[in-house]
N, C-alpha and C. Protein backbone atom coordinates (compact mmCIF):
# COMPACT_ATOMS: atom_id res chain seq x y z
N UNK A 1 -16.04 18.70 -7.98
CA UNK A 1 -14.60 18.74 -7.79
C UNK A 1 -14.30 18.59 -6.30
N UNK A 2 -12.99 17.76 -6.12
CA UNK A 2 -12.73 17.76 -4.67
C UNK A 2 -11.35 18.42 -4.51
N UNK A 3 -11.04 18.78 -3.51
CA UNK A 3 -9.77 19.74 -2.86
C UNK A 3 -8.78 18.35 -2.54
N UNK A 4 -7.55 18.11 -3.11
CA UNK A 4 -6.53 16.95 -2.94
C UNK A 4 -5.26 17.65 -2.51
N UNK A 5 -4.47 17.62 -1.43
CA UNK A 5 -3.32 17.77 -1.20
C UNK A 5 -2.19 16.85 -1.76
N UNK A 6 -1.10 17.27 -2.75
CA UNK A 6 -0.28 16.70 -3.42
C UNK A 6 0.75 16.84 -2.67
N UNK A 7 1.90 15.97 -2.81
CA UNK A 7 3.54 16.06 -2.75
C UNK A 7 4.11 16.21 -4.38
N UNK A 8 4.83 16.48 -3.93
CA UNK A 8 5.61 16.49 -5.34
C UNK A 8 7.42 16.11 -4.56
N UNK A 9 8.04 15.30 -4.82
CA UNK A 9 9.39 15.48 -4.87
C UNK A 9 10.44 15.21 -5.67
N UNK A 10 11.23 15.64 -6.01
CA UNK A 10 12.40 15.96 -6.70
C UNK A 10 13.79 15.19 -6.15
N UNK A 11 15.00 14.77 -7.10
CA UNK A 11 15.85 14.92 -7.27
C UNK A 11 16.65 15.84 -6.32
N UNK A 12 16.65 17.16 -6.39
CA UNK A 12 17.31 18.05 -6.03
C UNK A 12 16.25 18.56 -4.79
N UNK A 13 15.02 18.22 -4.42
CA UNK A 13 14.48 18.70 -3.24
C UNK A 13 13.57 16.91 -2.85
N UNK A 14 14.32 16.53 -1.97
CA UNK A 14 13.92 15.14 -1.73
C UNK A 14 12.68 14.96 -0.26
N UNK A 15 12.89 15.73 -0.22
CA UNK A 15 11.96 16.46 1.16
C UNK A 15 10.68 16.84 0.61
N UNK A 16 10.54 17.28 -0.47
CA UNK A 16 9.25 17.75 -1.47
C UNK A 16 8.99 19.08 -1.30
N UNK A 17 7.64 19.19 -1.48
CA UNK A 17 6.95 20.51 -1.55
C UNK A 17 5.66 20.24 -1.52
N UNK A 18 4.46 20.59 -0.87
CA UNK A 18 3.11 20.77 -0.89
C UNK A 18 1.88 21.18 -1.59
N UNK A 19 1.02 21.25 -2.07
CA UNK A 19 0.13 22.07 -2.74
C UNK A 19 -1.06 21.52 -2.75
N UNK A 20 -2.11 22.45 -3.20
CA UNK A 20 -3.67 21.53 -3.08
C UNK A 20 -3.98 22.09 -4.55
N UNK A 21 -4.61 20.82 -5.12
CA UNK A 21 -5.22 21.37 -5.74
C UNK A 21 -7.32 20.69 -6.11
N UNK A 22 -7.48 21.60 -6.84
CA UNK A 22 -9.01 20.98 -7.27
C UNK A 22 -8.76 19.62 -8.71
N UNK A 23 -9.16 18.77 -8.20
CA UNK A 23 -9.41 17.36 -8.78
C UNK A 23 -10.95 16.58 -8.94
N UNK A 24 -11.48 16.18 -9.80
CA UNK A 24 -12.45 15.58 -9.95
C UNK A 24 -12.76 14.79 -8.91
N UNK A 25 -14.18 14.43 -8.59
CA UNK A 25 -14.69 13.54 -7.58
C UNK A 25 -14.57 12.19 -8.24
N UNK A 26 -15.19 12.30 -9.15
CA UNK A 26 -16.09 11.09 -9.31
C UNK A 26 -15.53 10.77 -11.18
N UNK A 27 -15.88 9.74 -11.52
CA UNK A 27 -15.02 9.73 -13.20
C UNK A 27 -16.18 10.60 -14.08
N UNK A 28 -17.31 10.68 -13.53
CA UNK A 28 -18.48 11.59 -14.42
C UNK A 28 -17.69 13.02 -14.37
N UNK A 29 -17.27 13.17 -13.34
CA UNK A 29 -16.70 14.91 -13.04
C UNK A 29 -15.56 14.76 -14.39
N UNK A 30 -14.80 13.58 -14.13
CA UNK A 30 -13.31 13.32 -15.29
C UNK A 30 -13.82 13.72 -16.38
N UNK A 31 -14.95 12.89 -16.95
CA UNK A 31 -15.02 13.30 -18.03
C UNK A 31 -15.74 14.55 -18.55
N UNK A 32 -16.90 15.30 -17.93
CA UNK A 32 -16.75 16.23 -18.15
C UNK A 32 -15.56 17.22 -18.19
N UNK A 33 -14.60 17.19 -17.15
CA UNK A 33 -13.76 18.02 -17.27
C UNK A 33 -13.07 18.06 -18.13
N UNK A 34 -12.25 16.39 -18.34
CA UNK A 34 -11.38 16.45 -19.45
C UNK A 34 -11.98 15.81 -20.32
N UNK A 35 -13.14 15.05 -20.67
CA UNK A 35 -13.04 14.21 -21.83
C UNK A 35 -12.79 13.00 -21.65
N UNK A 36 -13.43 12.85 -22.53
CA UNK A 36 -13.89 11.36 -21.88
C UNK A 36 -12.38 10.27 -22.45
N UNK A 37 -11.61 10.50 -23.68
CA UNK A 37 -10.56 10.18 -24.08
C UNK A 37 -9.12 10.59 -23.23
N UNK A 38 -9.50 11.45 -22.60
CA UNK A 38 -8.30 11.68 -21.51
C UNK A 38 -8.58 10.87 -20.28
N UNK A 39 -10.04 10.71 -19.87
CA UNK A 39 -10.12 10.26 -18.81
C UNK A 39 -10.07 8.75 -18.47
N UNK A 40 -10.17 7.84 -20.05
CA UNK A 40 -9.84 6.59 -20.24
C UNK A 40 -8.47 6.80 -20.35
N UNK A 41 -7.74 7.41 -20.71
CA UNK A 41 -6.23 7.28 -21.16
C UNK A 41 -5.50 7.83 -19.56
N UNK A 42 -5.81 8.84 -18.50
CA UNK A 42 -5.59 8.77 -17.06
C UNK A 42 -5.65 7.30 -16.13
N UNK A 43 -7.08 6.66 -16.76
CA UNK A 43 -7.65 5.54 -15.60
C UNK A 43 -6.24 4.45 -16.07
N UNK A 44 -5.92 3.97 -17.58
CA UNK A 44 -5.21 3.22 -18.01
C UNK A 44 -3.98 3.19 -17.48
N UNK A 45 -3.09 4.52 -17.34
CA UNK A 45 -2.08 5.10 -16.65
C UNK A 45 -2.18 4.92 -15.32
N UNK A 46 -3.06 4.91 -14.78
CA UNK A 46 -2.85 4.53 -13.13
C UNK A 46 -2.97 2.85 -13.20
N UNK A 47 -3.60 2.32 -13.80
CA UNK A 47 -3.93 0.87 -14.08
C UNK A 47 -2.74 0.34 -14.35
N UNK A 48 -2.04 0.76 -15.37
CA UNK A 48 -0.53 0.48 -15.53
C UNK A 48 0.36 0.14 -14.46
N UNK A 49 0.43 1.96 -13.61
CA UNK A 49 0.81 1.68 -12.57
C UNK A 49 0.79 0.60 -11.56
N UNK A 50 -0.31 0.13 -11.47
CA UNK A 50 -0.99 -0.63 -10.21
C UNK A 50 -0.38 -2.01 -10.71
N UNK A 51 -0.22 -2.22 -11.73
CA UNK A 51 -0.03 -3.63 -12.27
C UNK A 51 1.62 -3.74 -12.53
N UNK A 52 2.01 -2.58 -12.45
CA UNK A 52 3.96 -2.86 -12.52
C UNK A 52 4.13 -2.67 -11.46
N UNK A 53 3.85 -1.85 -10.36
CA UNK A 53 3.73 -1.71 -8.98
C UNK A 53 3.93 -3.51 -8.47
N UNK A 54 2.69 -4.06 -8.74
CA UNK A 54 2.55 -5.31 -8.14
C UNK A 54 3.55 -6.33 -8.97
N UNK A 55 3.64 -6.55 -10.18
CA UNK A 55 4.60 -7.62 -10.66
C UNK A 55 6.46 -6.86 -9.78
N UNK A 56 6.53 -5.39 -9.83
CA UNK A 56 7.90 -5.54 -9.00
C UNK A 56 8.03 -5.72 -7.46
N UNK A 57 7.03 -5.82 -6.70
CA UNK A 57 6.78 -6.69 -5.54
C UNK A 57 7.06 -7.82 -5.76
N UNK A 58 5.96 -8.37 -6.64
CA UNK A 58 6.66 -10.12 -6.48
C UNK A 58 8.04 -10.86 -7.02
N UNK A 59 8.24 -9.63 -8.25
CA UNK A 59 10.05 -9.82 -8.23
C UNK A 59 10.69 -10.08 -6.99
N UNK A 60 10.56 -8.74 -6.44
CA UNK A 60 10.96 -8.36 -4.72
C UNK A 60 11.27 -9.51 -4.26
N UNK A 61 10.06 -10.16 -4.32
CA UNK A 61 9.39 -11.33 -3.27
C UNK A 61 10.30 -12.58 -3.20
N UNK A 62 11.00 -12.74 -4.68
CA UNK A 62 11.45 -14.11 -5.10
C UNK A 62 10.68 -14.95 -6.40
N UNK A 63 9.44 -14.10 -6.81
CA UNK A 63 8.67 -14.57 -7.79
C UNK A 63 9.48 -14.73 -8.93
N UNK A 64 8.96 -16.16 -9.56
CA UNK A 64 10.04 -15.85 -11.20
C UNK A 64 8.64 -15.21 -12.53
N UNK A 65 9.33 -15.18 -13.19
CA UNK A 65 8.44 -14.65 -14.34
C UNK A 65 7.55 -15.29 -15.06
N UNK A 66 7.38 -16.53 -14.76
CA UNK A 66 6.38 -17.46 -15.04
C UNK A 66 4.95 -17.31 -13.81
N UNK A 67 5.23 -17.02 -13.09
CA UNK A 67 4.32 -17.13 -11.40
C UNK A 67 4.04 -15.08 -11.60
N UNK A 68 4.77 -14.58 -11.64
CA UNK A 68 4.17 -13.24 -11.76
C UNK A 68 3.33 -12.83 -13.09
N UNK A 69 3.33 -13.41 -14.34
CA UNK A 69 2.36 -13.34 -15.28
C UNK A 69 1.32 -13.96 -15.02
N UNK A 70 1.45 -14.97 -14.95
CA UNK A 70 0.15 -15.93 -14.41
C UNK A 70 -0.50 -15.42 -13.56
N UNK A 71 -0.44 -14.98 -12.25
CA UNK A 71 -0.94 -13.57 -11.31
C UNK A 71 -1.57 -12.31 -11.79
N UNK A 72 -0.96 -11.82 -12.92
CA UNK A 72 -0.98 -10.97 -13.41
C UNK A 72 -2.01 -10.81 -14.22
N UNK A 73 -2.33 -12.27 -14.81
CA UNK A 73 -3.37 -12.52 -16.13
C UNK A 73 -4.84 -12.01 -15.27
N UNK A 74 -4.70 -12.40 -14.24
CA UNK A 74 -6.37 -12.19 -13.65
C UNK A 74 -6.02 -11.04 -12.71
N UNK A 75 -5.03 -10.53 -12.13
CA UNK A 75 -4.50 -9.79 -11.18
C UNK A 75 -5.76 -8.06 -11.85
N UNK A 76 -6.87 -8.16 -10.65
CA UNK A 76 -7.39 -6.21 -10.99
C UNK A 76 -7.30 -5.87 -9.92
N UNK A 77 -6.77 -4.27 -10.13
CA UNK A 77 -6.44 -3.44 -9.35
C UNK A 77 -7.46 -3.01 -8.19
N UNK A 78 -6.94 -3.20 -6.59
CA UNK A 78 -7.98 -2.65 -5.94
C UNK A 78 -8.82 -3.65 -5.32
N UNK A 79 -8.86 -4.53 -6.38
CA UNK A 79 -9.53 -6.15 -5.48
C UNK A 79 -8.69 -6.87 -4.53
N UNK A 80 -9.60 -6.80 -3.61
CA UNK A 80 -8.70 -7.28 -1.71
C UNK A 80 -8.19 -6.28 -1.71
N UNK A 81 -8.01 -5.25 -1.49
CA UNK A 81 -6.99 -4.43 -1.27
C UNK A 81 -7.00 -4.49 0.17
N UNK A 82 -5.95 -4.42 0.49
CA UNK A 82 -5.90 -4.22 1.93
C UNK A 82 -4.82 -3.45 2.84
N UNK A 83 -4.61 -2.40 3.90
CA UNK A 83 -4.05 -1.69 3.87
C UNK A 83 -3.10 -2.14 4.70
N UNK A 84 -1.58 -1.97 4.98
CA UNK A 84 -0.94 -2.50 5.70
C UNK A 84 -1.24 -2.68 6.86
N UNK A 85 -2.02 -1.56 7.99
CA UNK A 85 -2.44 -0.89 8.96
C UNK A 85 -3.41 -2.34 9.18
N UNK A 86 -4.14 -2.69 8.53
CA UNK A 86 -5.12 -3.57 8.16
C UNK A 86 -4.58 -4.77 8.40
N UNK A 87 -3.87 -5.32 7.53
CA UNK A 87 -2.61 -6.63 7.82
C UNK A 87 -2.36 -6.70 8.78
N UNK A 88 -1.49 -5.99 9.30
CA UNK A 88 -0.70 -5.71 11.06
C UNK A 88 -1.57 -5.67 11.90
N UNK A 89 -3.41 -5.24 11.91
CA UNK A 89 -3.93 -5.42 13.09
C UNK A 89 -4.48 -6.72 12.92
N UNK A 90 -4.58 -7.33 11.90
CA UNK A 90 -4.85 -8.62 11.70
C UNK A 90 -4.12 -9.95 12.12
N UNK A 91 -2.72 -9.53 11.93
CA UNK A 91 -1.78 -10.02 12.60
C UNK A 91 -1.30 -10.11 14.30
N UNK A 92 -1.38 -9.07 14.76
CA UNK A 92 -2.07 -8.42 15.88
C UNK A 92 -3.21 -9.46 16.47
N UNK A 93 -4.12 -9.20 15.80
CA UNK A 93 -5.35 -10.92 16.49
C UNK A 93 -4.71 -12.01 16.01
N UNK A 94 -3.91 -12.84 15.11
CA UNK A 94 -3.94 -13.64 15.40
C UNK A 94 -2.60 -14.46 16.37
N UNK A 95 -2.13 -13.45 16.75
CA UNK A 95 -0.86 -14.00 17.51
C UNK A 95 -1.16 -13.10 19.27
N UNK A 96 -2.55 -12.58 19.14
CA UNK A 96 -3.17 -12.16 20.60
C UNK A 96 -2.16 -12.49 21.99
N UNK A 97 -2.63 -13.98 22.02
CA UNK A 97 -2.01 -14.47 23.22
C UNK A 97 -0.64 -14.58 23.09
N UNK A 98 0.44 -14.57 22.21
CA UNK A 98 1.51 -14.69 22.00
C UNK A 98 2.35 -12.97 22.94
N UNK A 99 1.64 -11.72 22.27
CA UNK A 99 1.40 -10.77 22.86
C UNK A 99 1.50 -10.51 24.27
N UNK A 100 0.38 -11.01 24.68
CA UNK A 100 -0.32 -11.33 26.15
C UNK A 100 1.32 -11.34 27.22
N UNK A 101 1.36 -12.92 26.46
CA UNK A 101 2.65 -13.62 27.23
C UNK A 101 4.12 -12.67 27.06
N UNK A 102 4.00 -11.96 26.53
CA UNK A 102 5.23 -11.17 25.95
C UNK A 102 5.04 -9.74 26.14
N UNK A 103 5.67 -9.16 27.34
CA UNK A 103 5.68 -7.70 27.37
C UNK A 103 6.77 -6.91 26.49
N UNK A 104 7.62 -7.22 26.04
CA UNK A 104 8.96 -6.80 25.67
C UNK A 104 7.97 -6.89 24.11
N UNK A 105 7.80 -7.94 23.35
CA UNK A 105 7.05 -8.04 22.01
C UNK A 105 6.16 -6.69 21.91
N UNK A 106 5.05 -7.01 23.11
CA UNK A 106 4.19 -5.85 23.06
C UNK A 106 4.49 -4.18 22.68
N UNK A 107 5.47 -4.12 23.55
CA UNK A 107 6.20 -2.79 23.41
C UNK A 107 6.38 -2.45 22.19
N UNK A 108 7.58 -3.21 21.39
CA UNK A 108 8.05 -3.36 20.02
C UNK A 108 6.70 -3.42 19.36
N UNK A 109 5.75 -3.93 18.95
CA UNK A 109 4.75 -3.98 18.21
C UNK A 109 3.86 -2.57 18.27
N UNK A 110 3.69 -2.28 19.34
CA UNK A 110 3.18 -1.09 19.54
C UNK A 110 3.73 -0.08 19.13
N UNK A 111 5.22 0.44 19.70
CA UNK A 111 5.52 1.36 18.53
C UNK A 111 5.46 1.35 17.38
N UNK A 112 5.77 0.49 17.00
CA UNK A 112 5.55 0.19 15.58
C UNK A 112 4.39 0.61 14.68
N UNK A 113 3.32 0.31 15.18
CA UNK A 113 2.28 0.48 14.98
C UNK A 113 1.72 1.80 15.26
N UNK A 114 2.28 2.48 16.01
CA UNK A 114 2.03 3.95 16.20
C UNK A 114 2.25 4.86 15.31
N UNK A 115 3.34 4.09 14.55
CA UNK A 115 3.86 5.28 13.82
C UNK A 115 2.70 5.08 12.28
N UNK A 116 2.36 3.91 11.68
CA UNK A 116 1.26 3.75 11.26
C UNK A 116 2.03 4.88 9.41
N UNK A 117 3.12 3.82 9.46
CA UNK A 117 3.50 3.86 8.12
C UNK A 117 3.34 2.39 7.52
N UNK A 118 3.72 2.17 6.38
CA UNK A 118 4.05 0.92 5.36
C UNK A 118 4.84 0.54 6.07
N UNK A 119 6.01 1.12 6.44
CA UNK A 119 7.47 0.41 6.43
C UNK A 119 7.15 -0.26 8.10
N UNK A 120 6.72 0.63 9.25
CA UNK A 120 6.59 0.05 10.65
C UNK A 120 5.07 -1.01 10.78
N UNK A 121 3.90 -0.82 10.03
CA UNK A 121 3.26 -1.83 9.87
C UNK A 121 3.89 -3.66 9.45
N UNK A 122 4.58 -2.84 8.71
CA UNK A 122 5.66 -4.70 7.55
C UNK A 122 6.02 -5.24 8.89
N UNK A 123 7.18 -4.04 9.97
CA UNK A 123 7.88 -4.11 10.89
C UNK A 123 7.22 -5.14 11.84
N UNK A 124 5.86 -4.31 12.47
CA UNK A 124 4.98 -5.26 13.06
C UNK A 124 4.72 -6.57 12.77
N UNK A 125 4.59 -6.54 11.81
CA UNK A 125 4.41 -7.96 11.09
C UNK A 125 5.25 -8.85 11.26
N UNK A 126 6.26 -8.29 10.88
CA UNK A 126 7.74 -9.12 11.11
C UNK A 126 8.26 -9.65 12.59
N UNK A 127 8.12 -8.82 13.54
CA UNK A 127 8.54 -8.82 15.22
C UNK A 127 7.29 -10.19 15.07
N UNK A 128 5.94 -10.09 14.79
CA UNK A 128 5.19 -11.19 15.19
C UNK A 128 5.19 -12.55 14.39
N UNK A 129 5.58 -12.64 13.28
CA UNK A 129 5.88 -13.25 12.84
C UNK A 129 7.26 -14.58 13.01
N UNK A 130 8.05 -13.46 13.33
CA UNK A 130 9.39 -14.08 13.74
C UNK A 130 9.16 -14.85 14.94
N UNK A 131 8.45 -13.89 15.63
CA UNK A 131 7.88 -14.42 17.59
C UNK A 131 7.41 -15.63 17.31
N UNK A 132 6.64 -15.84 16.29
CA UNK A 132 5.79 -16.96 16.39
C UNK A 132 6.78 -18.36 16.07
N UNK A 133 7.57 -18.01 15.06
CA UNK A 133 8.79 -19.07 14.69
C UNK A 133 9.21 -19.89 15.59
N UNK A 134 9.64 -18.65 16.57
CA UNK A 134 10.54 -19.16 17.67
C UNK A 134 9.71 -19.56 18.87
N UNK A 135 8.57 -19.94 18.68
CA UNK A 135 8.09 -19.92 20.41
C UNK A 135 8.38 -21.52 20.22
């Protein structure tokens, strides 16, 4: 068993609340603990997740519903994954010298990156991205 710190938030407490609890390591731990029919019917439920997660991104995106099934048909969870943090420093090398030449960019990218959420990683992305448009 491993020690997992949860959020939980609410409706009426949007700020959340904290707690730890003991969670399986490994899916051998799952199924001993719960069974092996709970622990296929958990993995499926997050699998779910992962796969409506991603088709309402590419809604997001502009995808139509022909291009997000088709994606979808081979689309498994976890393959490439890559973390935003990951993207943005990637992005980060390839617009290097763009950087370089640009102190004002730099700045902006850097905070950004400090804060080392989803939303200011995208951000990063975006300031370099855009930079690059316009040079």
């Amino acid at each position: 068993m491993i020690t997992r710190e949860m959020k939980v938030k609410t409706k009426e407490m949007p700020e959340g609340w904290d707690f730890v609890c003991e969670v399986p390591g490994d899916i051998n731990e799952a199924i001993q603990e719960d069974g092996a029919d709970i622990a296929y019917q958990l993995y499926l439920n997050g699998r779910d997740l992962k796969i409506q997660n991603r088709a309402r991104t590419m809604f997001a995106a502009g995808k139509n519903r022909e291009e997000v099934e088709a994606f979808l048909k081979t689309f498994k969870p976890g393959e490439n994954a890559v973390s935003p943090f990951e993207r943005a420093m990637k992005c980060v090398a390839e617009h290097a010298l763009l950087i370089a030449g640009n102190s004002a960019l730099m700045i902006k990218v850097t905070e950004a990156l400090s804060k080392k959420t989803r939303e200011s990683c995208e951000e990063a992305i975006r300031l370099l991205e855009d930079a690059a448009a316009n040079q």
